[in-house]
Protein backbone atom coordinates (compact mmCIF):
# COMPACT_ATOMS: atom_id res chain seq x y z
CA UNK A 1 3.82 -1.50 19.05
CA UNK A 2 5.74 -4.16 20.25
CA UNK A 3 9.74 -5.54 19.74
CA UNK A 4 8.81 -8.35 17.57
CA UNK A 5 6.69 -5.63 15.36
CA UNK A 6 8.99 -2.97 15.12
CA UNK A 7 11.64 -5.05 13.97
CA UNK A 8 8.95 -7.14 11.40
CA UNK A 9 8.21 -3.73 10.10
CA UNK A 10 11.93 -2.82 10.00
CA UNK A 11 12.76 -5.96 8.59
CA UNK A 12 9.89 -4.96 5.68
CA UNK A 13 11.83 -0.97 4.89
CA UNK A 14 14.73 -2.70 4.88
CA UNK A 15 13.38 -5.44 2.06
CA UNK A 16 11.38 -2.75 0.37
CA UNK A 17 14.60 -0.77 -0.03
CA UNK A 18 17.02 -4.01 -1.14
CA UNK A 19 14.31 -4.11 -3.79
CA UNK A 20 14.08 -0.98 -4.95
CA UNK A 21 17.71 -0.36 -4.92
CA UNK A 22 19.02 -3.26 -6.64
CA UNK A 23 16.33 -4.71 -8.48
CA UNK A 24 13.59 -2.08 -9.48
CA UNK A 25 15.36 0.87 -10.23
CA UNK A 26 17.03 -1.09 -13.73
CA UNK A 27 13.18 -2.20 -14.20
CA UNK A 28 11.30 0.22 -16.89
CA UNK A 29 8.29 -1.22 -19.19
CA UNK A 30 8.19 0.27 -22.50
CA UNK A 31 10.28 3.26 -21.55
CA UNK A 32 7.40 4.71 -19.29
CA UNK A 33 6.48 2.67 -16.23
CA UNK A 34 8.86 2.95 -13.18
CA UNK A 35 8.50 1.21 -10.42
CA UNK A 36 8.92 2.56 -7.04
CA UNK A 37 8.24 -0.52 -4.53
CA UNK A 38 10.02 1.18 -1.59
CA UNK A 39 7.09 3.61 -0.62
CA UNK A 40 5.13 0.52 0.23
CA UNK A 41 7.51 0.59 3.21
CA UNK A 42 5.47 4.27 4.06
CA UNK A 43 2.12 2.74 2.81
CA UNK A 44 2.17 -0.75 5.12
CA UNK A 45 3.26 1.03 8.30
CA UNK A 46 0.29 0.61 11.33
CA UNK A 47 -2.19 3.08 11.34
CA UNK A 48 -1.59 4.88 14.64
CA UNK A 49 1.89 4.76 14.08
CA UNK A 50 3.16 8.64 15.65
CA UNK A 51 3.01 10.88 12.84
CA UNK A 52 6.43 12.63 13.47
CA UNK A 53 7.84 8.84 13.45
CA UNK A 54 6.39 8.11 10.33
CA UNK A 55 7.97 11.43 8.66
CA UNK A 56 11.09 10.68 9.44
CA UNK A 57 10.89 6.82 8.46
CA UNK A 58 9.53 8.11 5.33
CA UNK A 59 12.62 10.69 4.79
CA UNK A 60 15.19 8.04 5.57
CA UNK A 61 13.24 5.73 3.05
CA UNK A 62 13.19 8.34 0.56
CA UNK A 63 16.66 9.86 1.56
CA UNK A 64 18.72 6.35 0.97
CA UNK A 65 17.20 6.27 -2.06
CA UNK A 66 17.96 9.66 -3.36
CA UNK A 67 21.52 8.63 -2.87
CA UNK A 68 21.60 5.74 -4.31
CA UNK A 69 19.43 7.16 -7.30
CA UNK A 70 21.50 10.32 -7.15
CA UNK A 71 18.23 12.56 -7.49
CA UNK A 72 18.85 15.23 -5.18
CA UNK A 73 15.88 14.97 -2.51
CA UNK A 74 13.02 14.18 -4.83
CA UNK A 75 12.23 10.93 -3.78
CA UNK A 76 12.59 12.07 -0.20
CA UNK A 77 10.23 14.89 -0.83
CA UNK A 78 7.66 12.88 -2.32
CA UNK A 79 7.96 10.21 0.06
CA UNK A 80 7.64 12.80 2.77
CA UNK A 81 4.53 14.40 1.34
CA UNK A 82 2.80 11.09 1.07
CA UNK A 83 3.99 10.18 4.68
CA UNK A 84 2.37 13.50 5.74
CA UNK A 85 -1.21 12.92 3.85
CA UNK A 86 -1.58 9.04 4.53
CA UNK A 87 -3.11 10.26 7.98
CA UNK A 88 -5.82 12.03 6.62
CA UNK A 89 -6.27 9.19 3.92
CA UNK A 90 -6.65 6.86 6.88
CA UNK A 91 -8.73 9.04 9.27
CA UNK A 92 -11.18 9.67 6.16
CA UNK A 93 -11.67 5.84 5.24
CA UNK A 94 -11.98 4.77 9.06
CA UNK A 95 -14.77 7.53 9.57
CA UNK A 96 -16.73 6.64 5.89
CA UNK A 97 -16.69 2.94 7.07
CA UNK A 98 -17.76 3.73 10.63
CA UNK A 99 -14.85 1.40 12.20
CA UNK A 100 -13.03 2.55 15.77
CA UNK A 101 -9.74 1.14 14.58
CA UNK A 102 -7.85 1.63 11.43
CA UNK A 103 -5.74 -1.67 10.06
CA UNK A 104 -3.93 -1.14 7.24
CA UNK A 105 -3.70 -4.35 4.87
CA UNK A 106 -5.29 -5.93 2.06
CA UNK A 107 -6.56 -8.28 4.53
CA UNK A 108 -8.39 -6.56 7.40
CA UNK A 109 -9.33 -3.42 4.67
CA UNK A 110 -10.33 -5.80 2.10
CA UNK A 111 -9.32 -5.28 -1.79
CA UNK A 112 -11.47 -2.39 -2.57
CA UNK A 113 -10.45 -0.57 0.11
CA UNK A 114 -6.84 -1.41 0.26
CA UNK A 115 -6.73 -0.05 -3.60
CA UNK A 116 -8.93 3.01 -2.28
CA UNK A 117 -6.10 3.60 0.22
CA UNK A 118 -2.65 3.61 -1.86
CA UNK A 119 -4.03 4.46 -5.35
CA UNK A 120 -4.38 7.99 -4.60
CA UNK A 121 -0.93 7.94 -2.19
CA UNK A 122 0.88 6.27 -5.39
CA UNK A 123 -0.31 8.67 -7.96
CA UNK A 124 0.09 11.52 -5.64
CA UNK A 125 3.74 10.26 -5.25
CA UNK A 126 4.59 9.57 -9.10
CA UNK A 127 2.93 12.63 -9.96
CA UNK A 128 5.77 14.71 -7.38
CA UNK A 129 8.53 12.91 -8.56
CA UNK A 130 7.82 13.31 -12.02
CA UNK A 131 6.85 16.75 -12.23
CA UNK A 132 10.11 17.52 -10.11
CA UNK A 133 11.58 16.82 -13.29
CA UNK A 134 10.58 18.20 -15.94
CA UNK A 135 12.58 20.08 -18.35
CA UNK A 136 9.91 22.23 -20.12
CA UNK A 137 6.19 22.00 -21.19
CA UNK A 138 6.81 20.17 -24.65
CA UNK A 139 7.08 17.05 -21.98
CA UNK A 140 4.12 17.04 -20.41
CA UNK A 141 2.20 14.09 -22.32
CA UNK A 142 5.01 12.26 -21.68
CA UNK A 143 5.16 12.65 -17.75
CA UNK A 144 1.38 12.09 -17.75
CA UNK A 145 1.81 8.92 -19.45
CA UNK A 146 4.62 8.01 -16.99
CA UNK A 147 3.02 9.11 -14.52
CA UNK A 148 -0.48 7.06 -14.83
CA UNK A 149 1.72 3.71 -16.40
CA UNK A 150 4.31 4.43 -13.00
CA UNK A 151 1.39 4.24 -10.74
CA UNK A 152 -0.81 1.75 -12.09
CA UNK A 153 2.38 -0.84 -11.88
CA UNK A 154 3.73 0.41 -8.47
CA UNK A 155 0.14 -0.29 -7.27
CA UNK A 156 0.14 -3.54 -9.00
CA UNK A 157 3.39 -4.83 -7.82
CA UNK A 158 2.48 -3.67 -3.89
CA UNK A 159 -1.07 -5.30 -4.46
CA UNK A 160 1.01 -8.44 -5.16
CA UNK A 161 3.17 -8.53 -2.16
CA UNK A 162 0.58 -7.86 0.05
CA UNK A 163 -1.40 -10.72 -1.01
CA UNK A 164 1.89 -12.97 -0.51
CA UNK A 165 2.43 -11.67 2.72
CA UNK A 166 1.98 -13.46 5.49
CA UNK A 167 0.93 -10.74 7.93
């Protein structure tokens, strides 16, 4: 990876995180749909990024926003888990399509397998965070619910900013 990447990519957390912080964290539909744009900052990373590298970008991601949040380590554990599966995700796509070289993007992936890629990372993720938190079993229909409304609109919202990218 060159300079002018690592510090396009940086430049990206760093937006991600202004985002999240200051923008998406007052942002709830209907009292069940959260959205939790930073972890696009995990998702968007290259493919052969260093897998130690991307764990600890993904627990300073998750970490700054734990303390901004004041939640204690849960987004930094779900961010972490995510950051430790998307390998796999990625190793199991490249091999099922055949390809050499794994690009991460709505544009070299294409839609279908751009969705294919985060949908499972994003539900994975809600589905941490919110089970981290719940009280007792009388609220388990209503983490479910957050849970699938969460991820569809986190997915919808990175979706969205991928296709105005301009990478």
């Amino acid at each position: 990876m060159s300079l002018r990447e690592a510090i396009q990519y940086s430049l990206m957390i760093l937006l991600y995180l202004f985002l999240q912080i200051f923008f998406m964290r007052n942002m709830v539909l209907f009292n069940y749909a959260f959205c939790f744009i930073y972890i696009a900052g995990v998702l968007l990373l290259p493919a052969d990024i260093d897998r130690m590298y991307l764990l600890l970008i993904a627990f300073g991601i998750g970490f700054t926003v734990d303390v901004f949040s004041n939640t204690f380590g849960m987004h930094a554990s779900a961010t972490v888990l995510i950051a430790y599966i998307r390998p796999f995700l990625i190793h199991f796509q490249m091999k099922s399509k055949g390809a050499e070289r794994a690009e991460v993007g709505i544009r070299t992936q294409g839609f279908g397998a751009f969705v294919s890629y985060i949908f499972p990372l994003v539900l994975l993720h809600h589905s941490v965070l919110f089970l981290m938190e719940i009280n007792h079993f009388g609220m388990i229909l209503y983490t479910l619910i957050r849970i699938g409304a969460s991820t569809l609109l986190t997915t919808l919202l990175i979706i969205l900013l991928e296709l105005f990218s301009k990478r």
